[in-house]
C-alpha atoms as a PDB file:
ATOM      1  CA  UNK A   1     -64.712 113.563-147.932  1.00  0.00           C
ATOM      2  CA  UNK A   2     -67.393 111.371-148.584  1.00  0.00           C
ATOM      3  CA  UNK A   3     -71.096 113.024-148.327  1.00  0.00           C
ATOM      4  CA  UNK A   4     -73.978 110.982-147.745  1.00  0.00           C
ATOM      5  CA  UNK A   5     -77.155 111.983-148.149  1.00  0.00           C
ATOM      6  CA  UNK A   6     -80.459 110.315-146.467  1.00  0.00           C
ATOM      7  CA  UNK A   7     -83.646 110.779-148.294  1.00  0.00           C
ATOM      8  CA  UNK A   8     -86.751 112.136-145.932  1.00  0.00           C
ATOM      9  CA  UNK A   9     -88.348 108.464-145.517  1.00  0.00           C
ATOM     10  CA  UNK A  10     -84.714 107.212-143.884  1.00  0.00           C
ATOM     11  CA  UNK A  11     -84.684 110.529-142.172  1.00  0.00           C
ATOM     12  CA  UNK A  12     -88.355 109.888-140.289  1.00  0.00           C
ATOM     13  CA  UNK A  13     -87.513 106.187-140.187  1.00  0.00           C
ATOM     14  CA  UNK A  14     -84.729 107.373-137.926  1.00  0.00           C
ATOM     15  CA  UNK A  15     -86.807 109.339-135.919  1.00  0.00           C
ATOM     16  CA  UNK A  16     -89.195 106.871-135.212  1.00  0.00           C
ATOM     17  CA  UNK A  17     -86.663 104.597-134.315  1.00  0.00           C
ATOM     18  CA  UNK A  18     -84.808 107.551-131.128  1.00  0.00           C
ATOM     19  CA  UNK A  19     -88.743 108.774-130.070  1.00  0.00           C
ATOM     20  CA  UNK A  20     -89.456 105.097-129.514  1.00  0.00           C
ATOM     21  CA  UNK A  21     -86.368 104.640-127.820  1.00  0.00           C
ATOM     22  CA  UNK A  22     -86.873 108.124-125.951  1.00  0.00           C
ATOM     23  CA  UNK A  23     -90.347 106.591-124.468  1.00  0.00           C
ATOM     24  CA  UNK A  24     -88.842 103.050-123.618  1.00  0.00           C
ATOM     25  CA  UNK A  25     -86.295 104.482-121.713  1.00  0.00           C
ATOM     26  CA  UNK A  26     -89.131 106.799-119.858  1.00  0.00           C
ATOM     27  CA  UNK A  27     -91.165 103.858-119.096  1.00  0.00           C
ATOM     28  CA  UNK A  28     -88.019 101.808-117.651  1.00  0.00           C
ATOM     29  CA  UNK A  29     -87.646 104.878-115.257  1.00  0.00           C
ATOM     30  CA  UNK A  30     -90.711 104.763-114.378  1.00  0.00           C
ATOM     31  CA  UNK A  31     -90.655 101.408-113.544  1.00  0.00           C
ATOM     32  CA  UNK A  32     -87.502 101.731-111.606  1.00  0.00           C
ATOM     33  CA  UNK A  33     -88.649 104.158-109.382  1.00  0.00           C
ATOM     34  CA  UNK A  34     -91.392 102.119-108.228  1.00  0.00           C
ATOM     35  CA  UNK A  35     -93.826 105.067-108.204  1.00  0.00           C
ATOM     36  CA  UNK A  36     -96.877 106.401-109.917  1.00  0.00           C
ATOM     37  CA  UNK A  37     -97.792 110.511-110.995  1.00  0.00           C
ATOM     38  CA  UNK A  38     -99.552 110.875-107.985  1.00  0.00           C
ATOM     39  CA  UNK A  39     -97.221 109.454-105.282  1.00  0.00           C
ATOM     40  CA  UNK A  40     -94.025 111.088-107.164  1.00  0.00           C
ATOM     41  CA  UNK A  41     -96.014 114.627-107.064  1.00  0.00           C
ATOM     42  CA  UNK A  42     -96.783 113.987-103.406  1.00  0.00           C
ATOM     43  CA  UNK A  43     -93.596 113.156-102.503  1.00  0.00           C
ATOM     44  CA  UNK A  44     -92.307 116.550-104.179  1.00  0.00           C
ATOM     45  CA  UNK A  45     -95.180 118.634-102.569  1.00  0.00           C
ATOM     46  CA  UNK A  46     -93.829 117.274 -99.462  1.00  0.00           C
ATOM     47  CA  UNK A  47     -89.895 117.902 -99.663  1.00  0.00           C
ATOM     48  CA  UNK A  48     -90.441 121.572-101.423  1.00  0.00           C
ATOM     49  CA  UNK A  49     -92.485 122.175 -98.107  1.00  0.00           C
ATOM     50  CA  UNK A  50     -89.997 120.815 -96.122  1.00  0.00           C
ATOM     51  CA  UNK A  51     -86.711 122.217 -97.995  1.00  0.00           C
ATOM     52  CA  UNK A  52     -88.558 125.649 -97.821  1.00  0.00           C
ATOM     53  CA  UNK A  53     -88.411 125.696 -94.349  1.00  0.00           C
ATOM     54  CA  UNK A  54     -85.643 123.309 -93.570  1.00  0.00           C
ATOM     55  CA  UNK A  55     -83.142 123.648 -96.301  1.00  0.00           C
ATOM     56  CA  UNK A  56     -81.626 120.599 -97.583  1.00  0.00           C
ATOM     57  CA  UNK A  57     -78.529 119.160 -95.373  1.00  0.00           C
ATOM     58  CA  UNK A  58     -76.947 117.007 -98.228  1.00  0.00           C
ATOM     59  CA  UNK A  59     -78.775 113.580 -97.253  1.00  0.00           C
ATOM     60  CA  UNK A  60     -81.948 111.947 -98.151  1.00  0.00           C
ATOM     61  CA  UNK A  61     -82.923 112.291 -94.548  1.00  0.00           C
ATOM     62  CA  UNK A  62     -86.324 114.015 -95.544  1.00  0.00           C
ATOM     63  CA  UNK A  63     -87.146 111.523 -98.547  1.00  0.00           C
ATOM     64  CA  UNK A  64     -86.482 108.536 -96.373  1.00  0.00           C
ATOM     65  CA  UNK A  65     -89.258 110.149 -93.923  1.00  0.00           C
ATOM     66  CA  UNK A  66     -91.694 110.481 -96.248  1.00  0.00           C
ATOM     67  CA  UNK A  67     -91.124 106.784 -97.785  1.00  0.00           C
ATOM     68  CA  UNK A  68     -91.107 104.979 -94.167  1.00  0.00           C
ATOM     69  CA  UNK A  69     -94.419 107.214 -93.610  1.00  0.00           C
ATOM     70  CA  UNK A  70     -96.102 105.153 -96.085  1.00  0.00           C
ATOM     71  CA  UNK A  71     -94.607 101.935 -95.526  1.00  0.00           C
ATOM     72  CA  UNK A  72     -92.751 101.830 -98.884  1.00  0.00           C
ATOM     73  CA  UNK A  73     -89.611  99.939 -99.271  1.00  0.00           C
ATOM     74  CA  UNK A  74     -87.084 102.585 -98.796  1.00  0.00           C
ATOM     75  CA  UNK A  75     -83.690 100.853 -99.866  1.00  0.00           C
ATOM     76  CA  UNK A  76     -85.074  99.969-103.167  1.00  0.00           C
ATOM     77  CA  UNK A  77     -86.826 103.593-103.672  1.00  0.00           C
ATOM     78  CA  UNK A  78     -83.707 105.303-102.310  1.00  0.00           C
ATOM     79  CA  UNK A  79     -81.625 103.257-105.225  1.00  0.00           C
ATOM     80  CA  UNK A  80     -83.661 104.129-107.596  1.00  0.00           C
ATOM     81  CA  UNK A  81     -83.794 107.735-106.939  1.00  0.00           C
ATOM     82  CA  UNK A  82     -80.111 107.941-106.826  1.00  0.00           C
ATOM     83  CA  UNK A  83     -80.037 106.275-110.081  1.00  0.00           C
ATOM     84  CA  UNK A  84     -82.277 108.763-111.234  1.00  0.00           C
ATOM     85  CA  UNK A  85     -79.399 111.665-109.643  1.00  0.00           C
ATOM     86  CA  UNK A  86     -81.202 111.956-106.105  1.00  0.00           C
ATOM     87  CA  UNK A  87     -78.805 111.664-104.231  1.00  0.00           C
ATOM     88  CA  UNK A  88     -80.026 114.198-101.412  1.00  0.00           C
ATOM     89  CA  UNK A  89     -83.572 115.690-101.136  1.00  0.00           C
ATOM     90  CA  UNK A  90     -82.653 118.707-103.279  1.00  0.00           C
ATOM     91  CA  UNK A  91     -81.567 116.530-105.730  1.00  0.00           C
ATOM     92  CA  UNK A  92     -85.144 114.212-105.597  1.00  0.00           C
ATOM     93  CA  UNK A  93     -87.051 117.261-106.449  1.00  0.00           C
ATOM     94  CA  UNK A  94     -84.719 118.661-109.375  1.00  0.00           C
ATOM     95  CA  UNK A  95     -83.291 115.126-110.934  1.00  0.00           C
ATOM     96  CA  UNK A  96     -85.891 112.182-110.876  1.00  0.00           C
ATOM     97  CA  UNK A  97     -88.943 113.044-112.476  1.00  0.00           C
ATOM     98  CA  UNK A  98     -88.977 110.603-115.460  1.00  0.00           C
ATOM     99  CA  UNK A  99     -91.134 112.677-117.544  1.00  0.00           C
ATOM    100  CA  UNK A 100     -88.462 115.399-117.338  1.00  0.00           C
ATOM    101  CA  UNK A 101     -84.960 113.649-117.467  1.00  0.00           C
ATOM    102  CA  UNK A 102     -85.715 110.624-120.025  1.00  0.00           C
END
């Protein structure tokens, strides 16, 4: 078995290299999603309101109220958050905040 060992210059070299590929991939969700801080916190305000009462039924039936609300282009936004693993509201709030999953 061959060891190789990586001297502590290689070693932060290396982690240079994954944080800035950590924050590139953070930016390209961000960009995906098509929203800023503030709208993406308003939008969760509004479905943990509405879950809390409603409950979530499994669609994005909530999320696409809140988009069409604000006139924002809901079949890009709704790709985006299921690329991002929102797939129903339940799954907006706990899956597409790009500070959290990147």
């Amino acid at each position: 078995m061959n060891t190789v060992f990586v001297d502590s210059g290689e070693k932060a070299r290396r982690k240079e290299l994954r944080n800035a590929y950590k924050e590139q991939q953070r930016v390209a969700a961000w960009n995906a999603l098509g929203l800023d801080r503030a709208e993406l916190d308003a939008l969760y305000d509004w479905l943990d309101e509405r879950l809390g009462a409603q409950g979530c039924d499994h669609s994005v039936r909530l999320t696409e109220v809140w988009a069409t609300e604000r006139d924002m282009d809901w079949p890009t936004l709704r790709e985006a958050l299921g690329d991002a693993g929102g797939y129903c509201d339940c799954e907006v709030l706990a899956n597409t905040d790009p500070d959290q999953t990147a």
